[in-house]
C-alpha atoms as a PDB file:
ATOM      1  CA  UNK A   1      22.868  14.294   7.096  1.00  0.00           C
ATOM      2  CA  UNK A   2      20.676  17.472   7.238  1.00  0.00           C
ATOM      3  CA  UNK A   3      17.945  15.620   5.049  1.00  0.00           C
ATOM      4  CA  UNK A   4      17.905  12.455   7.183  1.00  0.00           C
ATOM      5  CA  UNK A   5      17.503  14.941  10.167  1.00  0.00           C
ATOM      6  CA  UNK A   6      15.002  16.414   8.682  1.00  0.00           C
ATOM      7  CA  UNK A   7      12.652  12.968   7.809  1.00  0.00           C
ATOM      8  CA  UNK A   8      13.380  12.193  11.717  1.00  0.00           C
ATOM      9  CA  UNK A   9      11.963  15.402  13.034  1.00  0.00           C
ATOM     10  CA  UNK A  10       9.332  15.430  10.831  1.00  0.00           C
ATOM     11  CA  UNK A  11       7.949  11.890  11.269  1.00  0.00           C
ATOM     12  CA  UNK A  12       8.720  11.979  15.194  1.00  0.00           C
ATOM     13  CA  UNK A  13       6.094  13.562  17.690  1.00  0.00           C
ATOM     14  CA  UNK A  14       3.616  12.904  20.697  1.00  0.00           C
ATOM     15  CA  UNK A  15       1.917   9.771  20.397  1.00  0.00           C
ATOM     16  CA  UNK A  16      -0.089   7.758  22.646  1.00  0.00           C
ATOM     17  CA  UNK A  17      -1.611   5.085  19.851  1.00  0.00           C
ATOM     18  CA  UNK A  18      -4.782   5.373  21.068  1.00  0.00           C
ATOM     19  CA  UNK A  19      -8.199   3.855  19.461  1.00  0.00           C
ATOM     20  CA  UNK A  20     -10.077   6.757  21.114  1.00  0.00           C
ATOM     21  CA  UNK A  21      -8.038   9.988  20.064  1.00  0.00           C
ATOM     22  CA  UNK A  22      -7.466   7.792  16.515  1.00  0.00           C
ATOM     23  CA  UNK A  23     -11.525   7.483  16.562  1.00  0.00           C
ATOM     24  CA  UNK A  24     -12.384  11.434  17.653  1.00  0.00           C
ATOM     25  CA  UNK A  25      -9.421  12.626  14.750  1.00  0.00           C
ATOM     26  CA  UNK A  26     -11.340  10.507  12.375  1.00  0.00           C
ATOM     27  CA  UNK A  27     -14.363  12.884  12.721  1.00  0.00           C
ATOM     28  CA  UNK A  28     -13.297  15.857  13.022  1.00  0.00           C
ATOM     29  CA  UNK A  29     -11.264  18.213   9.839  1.00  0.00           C
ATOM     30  CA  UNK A  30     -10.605  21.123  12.187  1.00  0.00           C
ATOM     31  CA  UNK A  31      -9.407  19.171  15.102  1.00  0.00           C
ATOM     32  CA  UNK A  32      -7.576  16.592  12.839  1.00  0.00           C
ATOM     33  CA  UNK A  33      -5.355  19.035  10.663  1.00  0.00           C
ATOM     34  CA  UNK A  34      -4.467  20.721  13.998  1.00  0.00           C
ATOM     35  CA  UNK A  35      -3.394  17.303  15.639  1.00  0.00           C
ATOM     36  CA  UNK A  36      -1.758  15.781  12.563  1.00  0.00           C
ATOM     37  CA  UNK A  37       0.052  19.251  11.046  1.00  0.00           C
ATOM     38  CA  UNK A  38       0.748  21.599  13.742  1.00  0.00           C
ATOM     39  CA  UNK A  39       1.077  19.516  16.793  1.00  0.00           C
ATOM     40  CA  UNK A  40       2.941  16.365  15.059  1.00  0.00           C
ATOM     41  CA  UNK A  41       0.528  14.120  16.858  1.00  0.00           C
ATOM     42  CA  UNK A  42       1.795  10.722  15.154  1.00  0.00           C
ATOM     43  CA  UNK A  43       0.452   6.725  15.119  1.00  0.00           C
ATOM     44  CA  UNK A  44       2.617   3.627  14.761  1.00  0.00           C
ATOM     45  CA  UNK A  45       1.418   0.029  13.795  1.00  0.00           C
ATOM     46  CA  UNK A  46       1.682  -0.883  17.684  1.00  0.00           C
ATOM     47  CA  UNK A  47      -2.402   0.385  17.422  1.00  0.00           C
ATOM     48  CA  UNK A  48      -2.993  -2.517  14.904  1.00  0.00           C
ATOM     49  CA  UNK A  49      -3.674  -4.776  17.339  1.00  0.00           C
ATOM     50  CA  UNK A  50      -5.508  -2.470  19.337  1.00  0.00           C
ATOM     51  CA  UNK A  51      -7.950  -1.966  16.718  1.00  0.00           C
ATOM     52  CA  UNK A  52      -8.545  -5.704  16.198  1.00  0.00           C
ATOM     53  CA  UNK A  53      -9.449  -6.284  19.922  1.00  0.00           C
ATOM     54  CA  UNK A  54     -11.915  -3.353  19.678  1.00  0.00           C
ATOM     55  CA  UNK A  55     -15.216  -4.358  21.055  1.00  0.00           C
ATOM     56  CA  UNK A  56     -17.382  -2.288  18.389  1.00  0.00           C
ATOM     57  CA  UNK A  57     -19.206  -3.735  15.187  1.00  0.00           C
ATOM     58  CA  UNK A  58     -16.855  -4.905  12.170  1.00  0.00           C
ATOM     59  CA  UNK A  59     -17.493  -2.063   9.859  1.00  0.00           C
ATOM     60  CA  UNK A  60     -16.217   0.740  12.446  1.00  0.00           C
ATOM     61  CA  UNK A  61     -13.146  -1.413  12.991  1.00  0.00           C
ATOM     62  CA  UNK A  62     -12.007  -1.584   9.807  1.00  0.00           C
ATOM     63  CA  UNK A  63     -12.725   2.311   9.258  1.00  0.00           C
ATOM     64  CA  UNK A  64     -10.654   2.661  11.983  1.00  0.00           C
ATOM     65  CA  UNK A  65      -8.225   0.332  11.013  1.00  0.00           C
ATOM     66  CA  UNK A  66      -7.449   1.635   6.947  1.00  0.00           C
ATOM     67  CA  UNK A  67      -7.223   5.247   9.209  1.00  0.00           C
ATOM     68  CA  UNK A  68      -4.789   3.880  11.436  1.00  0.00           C
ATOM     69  CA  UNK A  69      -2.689   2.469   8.723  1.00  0.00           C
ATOM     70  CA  UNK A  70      -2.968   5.281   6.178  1.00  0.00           C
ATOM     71  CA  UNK A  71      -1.235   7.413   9.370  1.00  0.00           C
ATOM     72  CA  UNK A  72       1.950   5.137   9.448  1.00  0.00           C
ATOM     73  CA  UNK A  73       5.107   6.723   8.070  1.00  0.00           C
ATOM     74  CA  UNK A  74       7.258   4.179   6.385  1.00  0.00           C
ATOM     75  CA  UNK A  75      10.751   5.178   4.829  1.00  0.00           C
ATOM     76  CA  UNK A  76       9.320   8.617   4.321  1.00  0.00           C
ATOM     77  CA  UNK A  77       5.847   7.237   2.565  1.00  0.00           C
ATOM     78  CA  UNK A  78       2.807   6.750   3.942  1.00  0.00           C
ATOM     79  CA  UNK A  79       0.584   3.722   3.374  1.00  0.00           C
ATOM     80  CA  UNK A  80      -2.282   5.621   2.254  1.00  0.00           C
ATOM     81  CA  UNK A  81      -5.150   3.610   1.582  1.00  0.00           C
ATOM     82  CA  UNK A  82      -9.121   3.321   1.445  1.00  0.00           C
ATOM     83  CA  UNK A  83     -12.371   1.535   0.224  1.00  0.00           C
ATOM     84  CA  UNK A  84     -13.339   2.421  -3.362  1.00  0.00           C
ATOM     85  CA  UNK A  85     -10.307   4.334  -4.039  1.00  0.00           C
ATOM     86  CA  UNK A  86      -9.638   3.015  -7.256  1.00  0.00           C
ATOM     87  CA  UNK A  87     -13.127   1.952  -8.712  1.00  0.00           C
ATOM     88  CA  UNK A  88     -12.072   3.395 -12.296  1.00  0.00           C
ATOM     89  CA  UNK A  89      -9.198   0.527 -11.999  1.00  0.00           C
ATOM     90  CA  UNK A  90     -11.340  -1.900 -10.533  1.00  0.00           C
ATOM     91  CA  UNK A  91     -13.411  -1.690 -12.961  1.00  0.00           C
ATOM     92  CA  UNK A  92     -11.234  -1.923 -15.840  1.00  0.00           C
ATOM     93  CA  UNK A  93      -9.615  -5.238 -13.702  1.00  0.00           C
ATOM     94  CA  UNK A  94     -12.999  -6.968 -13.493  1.00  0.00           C
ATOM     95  CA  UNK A  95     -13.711  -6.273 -17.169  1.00  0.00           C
ATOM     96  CA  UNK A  96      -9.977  -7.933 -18.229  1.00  0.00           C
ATOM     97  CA  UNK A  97     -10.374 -10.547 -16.029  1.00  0.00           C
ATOM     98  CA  UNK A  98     -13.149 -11.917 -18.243  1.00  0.00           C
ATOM     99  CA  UNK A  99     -10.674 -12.609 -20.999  1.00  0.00           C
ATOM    100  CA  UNK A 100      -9.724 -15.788 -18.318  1.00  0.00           C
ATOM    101  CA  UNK A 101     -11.085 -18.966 -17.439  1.00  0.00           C
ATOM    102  CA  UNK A 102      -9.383 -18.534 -14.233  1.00  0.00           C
ATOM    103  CA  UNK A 103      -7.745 -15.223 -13.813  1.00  0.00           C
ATOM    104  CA  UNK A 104      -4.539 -14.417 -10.977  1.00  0.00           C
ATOM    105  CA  UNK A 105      -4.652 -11.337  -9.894  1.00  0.00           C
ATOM    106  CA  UNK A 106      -1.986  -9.525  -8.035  1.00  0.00           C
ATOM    107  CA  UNK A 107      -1.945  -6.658  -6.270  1.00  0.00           C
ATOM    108  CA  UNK A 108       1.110  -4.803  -5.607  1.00  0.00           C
ATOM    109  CA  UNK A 109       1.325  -1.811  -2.803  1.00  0.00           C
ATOM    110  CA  UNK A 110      -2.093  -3.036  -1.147  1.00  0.00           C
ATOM    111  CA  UNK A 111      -1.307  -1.673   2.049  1.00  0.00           C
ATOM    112  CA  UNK A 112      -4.141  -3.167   4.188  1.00  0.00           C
ATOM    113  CA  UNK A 113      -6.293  -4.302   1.010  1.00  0.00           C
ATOM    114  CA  UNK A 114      -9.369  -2.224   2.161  1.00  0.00           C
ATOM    115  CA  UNK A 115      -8.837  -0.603  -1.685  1.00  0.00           C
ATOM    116  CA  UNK A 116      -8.928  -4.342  -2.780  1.00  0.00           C
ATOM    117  CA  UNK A 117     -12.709  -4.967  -0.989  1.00  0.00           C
ATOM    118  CA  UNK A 118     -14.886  -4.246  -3.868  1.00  0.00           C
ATOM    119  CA  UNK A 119     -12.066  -6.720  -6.275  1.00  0.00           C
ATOM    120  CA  UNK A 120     -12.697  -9.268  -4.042  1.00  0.00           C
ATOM    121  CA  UNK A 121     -16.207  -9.561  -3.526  1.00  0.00           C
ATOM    122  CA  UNK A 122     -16.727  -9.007  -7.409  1.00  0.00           C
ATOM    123  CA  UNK A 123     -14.184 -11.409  -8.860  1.00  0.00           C
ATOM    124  CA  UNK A 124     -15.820 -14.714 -10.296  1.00  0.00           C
ATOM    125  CA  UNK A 125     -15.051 -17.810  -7.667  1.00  0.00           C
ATOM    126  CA  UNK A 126     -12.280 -18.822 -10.101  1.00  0.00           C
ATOM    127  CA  UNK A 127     -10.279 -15.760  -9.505  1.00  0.00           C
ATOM    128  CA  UNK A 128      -7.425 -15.743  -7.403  1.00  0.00           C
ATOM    129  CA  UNK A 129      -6.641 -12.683  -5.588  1.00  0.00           C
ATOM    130  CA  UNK A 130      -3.389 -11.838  -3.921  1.00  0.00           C
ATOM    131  CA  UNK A 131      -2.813  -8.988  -1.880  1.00  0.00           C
ATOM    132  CA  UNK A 132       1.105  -8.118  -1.423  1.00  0.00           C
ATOM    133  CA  UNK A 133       3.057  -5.182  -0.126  1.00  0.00           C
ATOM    134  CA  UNK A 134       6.924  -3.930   0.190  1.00  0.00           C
ATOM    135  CA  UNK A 135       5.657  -3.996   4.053  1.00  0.00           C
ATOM    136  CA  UNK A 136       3.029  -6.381   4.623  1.00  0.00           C
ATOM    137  CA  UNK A 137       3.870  -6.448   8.449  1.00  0.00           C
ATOM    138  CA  UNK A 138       5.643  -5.120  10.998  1.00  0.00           C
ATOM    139  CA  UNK A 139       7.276  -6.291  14.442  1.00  0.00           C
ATOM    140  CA  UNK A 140       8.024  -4.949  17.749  1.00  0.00           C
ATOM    141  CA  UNK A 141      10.567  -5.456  20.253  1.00  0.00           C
ATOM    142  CA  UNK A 142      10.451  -4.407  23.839  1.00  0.00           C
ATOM    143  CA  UNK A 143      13.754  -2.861  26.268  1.00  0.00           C
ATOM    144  CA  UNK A 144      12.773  -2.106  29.200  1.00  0.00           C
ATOM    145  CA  UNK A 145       9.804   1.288  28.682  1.00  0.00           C
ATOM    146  CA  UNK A 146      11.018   1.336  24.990  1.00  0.00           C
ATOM    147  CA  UNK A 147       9.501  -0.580  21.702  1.00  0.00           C
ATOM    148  CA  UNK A 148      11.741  -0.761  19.239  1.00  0.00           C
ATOM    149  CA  UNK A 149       9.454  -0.836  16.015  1.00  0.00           C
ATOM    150  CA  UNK A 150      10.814  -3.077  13.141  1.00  0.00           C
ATOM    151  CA  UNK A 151       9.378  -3.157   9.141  1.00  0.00           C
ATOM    152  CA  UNK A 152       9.160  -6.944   7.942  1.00  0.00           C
ATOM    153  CA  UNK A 153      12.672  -7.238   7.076  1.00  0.00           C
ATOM    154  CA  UNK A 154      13.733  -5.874  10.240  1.00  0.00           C
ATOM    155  CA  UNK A 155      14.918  -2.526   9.350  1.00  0.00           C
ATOM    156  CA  UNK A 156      14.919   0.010  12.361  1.00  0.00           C
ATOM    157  CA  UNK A 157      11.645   1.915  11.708  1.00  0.00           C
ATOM    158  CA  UNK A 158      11.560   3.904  15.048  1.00  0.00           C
ATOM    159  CA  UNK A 159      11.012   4.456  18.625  1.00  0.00           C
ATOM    160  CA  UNK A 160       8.427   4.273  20.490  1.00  0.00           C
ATOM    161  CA  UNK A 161       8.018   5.537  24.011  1.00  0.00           C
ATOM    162  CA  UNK A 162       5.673   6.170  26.341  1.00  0.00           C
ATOM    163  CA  UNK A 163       4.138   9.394  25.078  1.00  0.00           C
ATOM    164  CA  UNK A 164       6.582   9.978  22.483  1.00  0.00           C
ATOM    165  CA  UNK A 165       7.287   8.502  18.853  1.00  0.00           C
ATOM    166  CA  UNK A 166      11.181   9.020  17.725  1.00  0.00           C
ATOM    167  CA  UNK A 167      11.096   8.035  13.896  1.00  0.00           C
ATOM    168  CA  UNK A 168      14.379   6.705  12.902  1.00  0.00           C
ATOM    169  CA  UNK A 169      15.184   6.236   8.825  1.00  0.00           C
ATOM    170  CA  UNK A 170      17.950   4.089   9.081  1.00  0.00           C
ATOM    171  CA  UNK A 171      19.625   1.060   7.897  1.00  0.00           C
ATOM    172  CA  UNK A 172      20.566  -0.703  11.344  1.00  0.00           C
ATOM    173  CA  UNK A 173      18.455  -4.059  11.627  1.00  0.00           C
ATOM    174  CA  UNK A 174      17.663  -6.584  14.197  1.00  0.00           C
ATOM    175  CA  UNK A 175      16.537  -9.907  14.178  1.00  0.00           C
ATOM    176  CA  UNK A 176      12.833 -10.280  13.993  1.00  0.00           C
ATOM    177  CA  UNK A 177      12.823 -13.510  15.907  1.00  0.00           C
ATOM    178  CA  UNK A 178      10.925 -13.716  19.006  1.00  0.00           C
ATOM    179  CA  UNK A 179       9.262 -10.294  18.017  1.00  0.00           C
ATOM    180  CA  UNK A 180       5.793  -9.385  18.107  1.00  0.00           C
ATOM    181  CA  UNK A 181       4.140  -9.520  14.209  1.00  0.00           C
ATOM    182  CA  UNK A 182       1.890  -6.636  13.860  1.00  0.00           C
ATOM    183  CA  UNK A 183      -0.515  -7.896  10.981  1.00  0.00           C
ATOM    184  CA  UNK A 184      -1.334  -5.445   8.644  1.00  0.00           C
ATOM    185  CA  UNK A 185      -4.512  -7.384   7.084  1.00  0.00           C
ATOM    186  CA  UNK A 186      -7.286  -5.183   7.568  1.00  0.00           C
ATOM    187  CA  UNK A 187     -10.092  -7.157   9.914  1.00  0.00           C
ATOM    188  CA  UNK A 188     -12.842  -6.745   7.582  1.00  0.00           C
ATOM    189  CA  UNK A 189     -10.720  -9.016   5.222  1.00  0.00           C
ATOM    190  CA  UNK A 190      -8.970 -11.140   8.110  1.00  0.00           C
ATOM    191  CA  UNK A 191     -11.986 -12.037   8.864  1.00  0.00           C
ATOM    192  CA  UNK A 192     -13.496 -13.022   5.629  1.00  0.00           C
ATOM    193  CA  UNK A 193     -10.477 -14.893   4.740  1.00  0.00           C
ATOM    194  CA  UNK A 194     -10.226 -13.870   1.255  1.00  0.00           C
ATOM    195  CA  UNK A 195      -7.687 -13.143   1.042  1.00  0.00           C
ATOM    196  CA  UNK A 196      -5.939 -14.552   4.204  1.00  0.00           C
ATOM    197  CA  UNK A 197      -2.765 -12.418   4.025  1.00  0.00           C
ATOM    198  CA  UNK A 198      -0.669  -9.856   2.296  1.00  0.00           C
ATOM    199  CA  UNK A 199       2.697 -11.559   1.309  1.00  0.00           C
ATOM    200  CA  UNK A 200       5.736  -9.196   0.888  1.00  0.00           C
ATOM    201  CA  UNK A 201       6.821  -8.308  -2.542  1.00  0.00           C
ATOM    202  CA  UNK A 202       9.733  -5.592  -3.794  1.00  0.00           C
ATOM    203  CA  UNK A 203       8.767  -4.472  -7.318  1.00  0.00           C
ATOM    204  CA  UNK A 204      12.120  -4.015  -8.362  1.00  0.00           C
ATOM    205  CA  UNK A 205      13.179  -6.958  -7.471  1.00  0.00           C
ATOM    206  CA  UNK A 206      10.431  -9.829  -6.704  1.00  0.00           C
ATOM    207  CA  UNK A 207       8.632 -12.398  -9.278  1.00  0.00           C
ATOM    208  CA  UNK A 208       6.064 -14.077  -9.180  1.00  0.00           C
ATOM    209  CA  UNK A 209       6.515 -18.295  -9.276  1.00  0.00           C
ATOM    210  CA  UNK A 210       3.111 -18.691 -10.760  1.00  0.00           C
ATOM    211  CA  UNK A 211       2.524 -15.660 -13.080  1.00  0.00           C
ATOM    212  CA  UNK A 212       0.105 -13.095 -13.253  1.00  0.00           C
ATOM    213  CA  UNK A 213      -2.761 -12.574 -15.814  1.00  0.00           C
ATOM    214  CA  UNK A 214      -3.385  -9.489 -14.481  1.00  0.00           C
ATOM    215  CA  UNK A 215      -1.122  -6.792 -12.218  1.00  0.00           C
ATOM    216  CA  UNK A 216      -3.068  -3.669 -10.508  1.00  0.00           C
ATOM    217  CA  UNK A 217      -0.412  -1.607  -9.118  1.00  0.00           C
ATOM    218  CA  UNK A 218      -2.188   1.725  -7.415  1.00  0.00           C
ATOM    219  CA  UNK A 219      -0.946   4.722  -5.807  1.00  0.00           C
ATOM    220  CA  UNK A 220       2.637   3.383  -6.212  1.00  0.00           C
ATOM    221  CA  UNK A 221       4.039   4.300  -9.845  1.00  0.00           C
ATOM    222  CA  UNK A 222       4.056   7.758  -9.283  1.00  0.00           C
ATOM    223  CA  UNK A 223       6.310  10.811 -10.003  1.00  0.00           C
ATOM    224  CA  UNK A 224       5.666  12.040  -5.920  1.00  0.00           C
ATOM    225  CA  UNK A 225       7.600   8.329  -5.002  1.00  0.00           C
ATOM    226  CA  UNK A 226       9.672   7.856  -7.721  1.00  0.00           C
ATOM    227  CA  UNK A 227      11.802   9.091 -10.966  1.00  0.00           C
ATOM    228  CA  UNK A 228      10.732   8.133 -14.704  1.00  0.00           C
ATOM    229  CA  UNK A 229      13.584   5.469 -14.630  1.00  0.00           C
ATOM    230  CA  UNK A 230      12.694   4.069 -11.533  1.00  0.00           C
ATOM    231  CA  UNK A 231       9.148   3.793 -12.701  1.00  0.00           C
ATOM    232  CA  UNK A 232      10.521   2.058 -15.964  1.00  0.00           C
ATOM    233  CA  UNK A 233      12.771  -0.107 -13.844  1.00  0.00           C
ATOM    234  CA  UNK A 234       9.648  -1.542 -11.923  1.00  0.00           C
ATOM    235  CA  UNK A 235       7.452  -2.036 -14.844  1.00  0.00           C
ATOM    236  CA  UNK A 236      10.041  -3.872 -16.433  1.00  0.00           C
ATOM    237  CA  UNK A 237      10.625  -5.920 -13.492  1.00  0.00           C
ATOM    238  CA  UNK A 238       6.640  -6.778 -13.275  1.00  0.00           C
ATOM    239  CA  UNK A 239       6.335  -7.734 -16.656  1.00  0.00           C
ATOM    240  CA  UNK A 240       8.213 -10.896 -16.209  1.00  0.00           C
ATOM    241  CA  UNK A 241       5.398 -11.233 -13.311  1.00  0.00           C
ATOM    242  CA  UNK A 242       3.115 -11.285 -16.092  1.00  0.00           C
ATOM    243  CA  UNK A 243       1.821 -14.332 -18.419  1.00  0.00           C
ATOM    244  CA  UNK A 244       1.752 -13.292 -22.309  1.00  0.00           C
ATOM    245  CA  UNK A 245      -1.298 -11.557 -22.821  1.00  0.00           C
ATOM    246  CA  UNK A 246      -1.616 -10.383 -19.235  1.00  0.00           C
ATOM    247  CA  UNK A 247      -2.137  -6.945 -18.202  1.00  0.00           C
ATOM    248  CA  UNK A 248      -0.385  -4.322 -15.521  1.00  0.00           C
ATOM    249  CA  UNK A 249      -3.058  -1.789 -14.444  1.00  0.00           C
ATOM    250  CA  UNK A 250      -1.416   1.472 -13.077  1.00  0.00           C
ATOM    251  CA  UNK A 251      -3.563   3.773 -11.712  1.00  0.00           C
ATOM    252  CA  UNK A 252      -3.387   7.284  -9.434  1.00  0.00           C
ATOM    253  CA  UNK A 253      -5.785   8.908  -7.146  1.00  0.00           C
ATOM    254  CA  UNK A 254      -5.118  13.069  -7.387  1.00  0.00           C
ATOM    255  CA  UNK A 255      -7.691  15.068  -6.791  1.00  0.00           C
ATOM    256  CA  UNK A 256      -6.267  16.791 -10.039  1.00  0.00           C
ATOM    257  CA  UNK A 257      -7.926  14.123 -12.341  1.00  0.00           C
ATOM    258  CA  UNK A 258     -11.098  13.976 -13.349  1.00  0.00           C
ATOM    259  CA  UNK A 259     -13.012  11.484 -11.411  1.00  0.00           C
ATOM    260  CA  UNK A 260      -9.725  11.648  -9.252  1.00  0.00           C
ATOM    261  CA  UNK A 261      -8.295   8.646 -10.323  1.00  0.00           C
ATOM    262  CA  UNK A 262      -6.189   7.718 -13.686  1.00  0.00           C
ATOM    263  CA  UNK A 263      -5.302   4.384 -14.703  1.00  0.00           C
ATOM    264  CA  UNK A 264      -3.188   2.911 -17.818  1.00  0.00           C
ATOM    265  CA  UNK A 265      -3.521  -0.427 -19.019  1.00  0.00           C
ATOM    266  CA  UNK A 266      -0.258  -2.167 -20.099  1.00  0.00           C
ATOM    267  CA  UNK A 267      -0.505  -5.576 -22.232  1.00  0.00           C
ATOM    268  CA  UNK A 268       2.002  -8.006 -22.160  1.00  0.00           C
ATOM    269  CA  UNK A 269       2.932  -8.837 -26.090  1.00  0.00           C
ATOM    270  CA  UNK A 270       5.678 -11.399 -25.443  1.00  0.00           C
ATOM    271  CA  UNK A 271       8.864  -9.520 -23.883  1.00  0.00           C
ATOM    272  CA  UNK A 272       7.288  -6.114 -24.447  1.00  0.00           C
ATOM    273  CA  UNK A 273       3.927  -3.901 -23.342  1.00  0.00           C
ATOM    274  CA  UNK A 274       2.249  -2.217 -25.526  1.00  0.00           C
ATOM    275  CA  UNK A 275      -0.598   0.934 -24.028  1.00  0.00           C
ATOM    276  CA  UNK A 276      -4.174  -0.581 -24.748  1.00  0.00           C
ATOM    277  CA  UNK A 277      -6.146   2.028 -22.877  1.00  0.00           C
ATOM    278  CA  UNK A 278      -5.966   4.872 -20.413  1.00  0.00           C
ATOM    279  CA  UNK A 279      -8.186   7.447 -18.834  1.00  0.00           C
ATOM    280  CA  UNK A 280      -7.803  10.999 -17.618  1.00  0.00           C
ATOM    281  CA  UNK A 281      -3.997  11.443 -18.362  1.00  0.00           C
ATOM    282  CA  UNK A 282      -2.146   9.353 -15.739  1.00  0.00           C
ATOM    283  CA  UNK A 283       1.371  11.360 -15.522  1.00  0.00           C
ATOM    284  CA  UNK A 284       3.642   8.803 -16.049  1.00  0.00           C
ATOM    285  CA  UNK A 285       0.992   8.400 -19.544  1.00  0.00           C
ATOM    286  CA  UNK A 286       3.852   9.889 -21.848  1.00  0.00           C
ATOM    287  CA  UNK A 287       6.411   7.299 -20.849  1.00  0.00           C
ATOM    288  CA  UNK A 288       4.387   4.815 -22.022  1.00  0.00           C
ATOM    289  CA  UNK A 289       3.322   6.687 -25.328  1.00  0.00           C
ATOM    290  CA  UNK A 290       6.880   7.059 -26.077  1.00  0.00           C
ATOM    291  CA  UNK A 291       7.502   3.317 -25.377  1.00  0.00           C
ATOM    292  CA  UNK A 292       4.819   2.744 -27.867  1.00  0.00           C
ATOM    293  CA  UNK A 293       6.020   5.098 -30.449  1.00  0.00           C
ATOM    294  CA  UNK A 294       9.732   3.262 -30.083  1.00  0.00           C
ATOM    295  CA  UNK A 295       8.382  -0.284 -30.300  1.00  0.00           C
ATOM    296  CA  UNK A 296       6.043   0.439 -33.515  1.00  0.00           C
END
């Protein structure tokens, strides 16, 4: 009780989900760390749409966008994203995917796929890139001054209203028909059309009906999210995402890591993985050494 008290005081605050304070916050450390930190100023996705109808060039409304959406609290996460976050993976993805005459490539945790930008502008034209997410949307609901804010599955994310944001971690849902979809797609790739979506995938749970030949999972399989048998539970639940011979890239951006970023690459060997490469010491690195050792 005290705990779940705790997540809704800490993720509710004032919030107007404005495009302008969003766009002065993005600018400025100082003023941002005193917003964000001391007064609890928060953001929900109900400034998605906002963003999109923005009358400013592309490229500031997708900065704004990936800021807006890295600022949404979701079951105690946030959906922290960004362009050229995980270049060290990217690279290692692009270098894979040669091993393919026509490489799928999914994405798992891509949040708005800004981090996926540089992927999809550098795969060959045979690649097929797809984006997916545990939330790839969200949906409103409006009572009377209140906006009941709903995660895809329609799971009671929170409150919002008028100048006040009343998070709310629980398990009540509502029907998401005849709710508003917020997309979470970020414009510079909604508009592009490559990809056209982010489709909703659980990776404890969820395959893949056409398998992968290659899995980048970012930012997710971490110790910060989850424990060492949760992380073992997901990667075995990917690998039967995977073809034989495909490969699940994990990597983490810490400022503690050189480069600040660390990736692993896992190969598919039948029903087992086996580590092929890794750089600057993921931590979850010695669970994967130790599967290594076992299966030798």
């Amino acid at each position: 009780m005290r705990t779940m008290l705790r997540r809704m005081l800490q993720g509710s605050g004032p919030c107007l989900d404005s495009p302008a304070l969003l766009r002065v916050l993005a600018r400025q450390g100082t003023l941002r760390l005193l917003a964000l930190r001391l007064l609890r100023v928060k953001f929900t996705p109900l400034i998605l749409p906002r963003l999109r109808a923005l009358q400013a060039p592309l490229n500031q409304r997708a900065r704004l966008f990936t800021e807006a959406i890295s600022l949404i609290n979701v079951g105690g996460t946030f959906k922290t994203t960004g362009e050229n976050r995980t270049r060290l993976a990217d690279a290692a993805i692009l270098r894979l995917a040669q091993g393919f005459a026509a490489p799928r490539i999914l994405e798992v945790g891509a949040s708005d796929g800004s981090a996926s930008l540089f992927l999809s502008r550098e795969l060959p034209t045979t690649a097929t890139l797809i984006l997916s997410d545990a939330h790839p949307e969200f949906f409103t609901r409006r009572l009377g001054p209140i906006q009941l804010i709903l995660t895809s599955d329609g799971t009671l994310l929170g409150v919002k209203l008028p100048l006040l944001y009343l998070h709310m971690p629980l398990s009540a849902r509502w029907a998401t028909a005849g709710c508003q979809r917020l997309h979470t797609l970020n414009p510079v790739l909604a508009e592009a059309s490559t990809p056209s979506d982010i489709i909703p995938f659980n990776i404890f749970a969820d395959v893949l009906p056409a398998k992968a030949h290659i899995i980048k999972c970012a930012n997710v399989l971490n110790r910060a999210y989850f424990s060492d048998a949760e992380i073992h539970a997901a990667v075995a639940n990917l690998t039967q995402s995977l073809v034989s011979g495909g490969h699940l890239v994990i990597s983490h951006n810490n400022a503690r890591y050189a480069d600040e970023e660390a990736f692993i690459v896992l190969r598919r060997a039948n029903a087992t993985l086996e580590l092929t490469e890794e750089r600057n010491g993921h931590e979850a690195l010695a669970l994967f050494q130790e599967r290594a050792a076992c299966a030798s």
